[in-house]
Protein backbone atom coordinates (compact mmCIF):
# COMPACT_ATOMS: atom_id res chain seq x y z
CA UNK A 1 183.45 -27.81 98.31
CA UNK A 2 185.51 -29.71 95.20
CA UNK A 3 184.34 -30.09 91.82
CA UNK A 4 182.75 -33.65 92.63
CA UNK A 5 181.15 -32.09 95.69
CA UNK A 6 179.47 -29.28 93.71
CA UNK A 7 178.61 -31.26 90.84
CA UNK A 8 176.69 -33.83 92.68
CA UNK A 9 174.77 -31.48 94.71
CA UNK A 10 173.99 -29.04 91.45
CA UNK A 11 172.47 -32.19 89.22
CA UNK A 12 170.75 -33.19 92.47
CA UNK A 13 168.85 -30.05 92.01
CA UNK A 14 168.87 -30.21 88.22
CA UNK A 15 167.12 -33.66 88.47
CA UNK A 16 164.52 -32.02 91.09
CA UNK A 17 163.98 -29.03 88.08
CA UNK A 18 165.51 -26.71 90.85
CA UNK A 19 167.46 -25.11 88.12
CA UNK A 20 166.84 -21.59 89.99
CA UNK A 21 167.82 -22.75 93.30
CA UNK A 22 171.00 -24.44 91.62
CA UNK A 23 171.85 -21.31 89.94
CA UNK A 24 171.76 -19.44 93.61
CA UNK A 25 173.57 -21.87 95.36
CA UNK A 26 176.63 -22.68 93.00
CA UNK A 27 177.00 -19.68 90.64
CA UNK A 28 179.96 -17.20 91.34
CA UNK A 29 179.02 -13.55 91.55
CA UNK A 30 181.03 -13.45 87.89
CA UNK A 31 179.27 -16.14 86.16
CA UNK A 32 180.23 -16.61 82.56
CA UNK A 33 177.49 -18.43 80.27
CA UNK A 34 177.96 -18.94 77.11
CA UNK A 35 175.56 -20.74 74.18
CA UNK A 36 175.92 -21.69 71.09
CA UNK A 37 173.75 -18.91 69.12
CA UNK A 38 174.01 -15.22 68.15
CA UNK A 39 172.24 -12.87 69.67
CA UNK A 40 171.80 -11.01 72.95
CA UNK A 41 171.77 -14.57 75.00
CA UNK A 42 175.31 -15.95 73.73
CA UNK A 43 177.34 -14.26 75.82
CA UNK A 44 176.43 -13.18 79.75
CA UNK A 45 178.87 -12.03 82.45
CA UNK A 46 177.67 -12.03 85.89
CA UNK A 47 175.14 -13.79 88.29
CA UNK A 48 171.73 -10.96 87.47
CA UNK A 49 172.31 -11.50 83.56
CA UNK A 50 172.78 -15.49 83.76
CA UNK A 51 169.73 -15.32 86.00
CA UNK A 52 167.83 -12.86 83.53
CA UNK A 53 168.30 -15.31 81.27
CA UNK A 54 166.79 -18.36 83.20
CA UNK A 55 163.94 -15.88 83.69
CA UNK A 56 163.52 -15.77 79.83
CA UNK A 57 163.52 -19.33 79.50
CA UNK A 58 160.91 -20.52 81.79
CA UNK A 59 158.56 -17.04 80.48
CA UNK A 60 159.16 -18.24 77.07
CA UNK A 61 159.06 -22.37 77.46
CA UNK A 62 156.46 -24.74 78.97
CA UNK A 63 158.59 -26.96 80.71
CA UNK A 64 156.80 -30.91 80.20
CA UNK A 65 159.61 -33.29 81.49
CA UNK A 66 163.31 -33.09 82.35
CA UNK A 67 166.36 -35.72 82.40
CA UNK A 68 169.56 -35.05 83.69
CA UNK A 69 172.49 -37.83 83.24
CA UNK A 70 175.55 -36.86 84.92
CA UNK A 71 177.57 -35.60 86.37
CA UNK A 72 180.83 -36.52 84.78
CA UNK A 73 183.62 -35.01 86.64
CA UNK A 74 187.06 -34.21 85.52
CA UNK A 75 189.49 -32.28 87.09
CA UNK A 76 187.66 -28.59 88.12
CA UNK A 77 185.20 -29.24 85.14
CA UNK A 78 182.01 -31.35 84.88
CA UNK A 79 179.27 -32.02 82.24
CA UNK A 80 175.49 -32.68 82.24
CA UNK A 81 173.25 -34.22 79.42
CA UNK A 82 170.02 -33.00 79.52
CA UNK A 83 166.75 -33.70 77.53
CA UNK A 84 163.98 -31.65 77.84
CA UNK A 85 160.43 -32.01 75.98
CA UNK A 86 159.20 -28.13 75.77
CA UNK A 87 156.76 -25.83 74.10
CA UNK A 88 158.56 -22.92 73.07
CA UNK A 89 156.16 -19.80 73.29
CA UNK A 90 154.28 -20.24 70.20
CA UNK A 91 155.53 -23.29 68.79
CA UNK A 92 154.86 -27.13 68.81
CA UNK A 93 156.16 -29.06 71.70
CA UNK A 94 160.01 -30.44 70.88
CA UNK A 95 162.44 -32.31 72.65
CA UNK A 96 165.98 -30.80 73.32
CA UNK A 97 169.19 -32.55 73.94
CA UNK A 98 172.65 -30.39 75.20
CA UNK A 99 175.35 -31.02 77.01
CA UNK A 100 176.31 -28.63 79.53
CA UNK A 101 179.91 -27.82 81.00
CA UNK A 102 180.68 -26.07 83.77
CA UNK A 103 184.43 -25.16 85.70
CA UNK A 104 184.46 -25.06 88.95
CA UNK A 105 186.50 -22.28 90.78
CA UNK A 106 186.60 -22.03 94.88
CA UNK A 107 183.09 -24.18 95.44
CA UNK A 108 181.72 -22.17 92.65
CA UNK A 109 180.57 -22.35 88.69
CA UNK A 110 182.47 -19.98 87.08
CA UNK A 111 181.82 -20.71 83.92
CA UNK A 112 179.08 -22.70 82.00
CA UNK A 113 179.02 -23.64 78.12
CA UNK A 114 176.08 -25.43 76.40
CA UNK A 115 176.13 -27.57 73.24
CA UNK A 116 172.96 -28.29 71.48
CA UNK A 117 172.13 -31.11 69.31
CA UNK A 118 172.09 -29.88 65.71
């Protein structure tokens, strides 16, 4: 698959809130995530910690409503916006707003970056 090829079928499943299933289908065994905090989360190498990490997110967030614009394809690399309205685990309900990157690399995400709105 090319870049346009992946990224159309991964927001497909984004916009379905198959985030999991997304994750299984496109991410290489090597994964590199990266977001913009500190902490144990900024930094994960490898398909079981990026997926750990989805895990913690959907134990830790009540999930309301999800839009996905995208994708926007340049060469091996493509972005998503998304907005979510969540409850974080013992908070009030918020909406979020990032931009996601991902490079492509032989049919696969190799690596994906987040930016959050400030």
């Amino acid at each position: 698959m090319n870049t346009q090829d992946v990224a159309s079928e991964f927001t497909t499943l984004c916009r379905s809130g198959k985030f999991e299933e997304a994750g299984r289908k496109f991410w290489s065994d090597d994964v590199l995530s990266v977001e913009p905090m500190e902490g144990d989360m900024h930094s994960l190498k490898g398909r079981k910690a990026v997926e750990g990490k989805g895990k913690w997110f959907t134990d830790h967030h009540q999930v309301h409503s999800v839009k996905v614009e995208g994708p926007f394809v340049n060469g091996d690399e493509f972005t998503l916006r998304f907005e979510m309205e969540v409850t974080p685990e013992g908070k009030e309900r918020t909406t979020m707003k990032e931009i996601a990157l991902y490079r492509v690399k032989n049919g696969k995400v190799a690596e994906e970056k987040f930016y959050f709105n400030a």
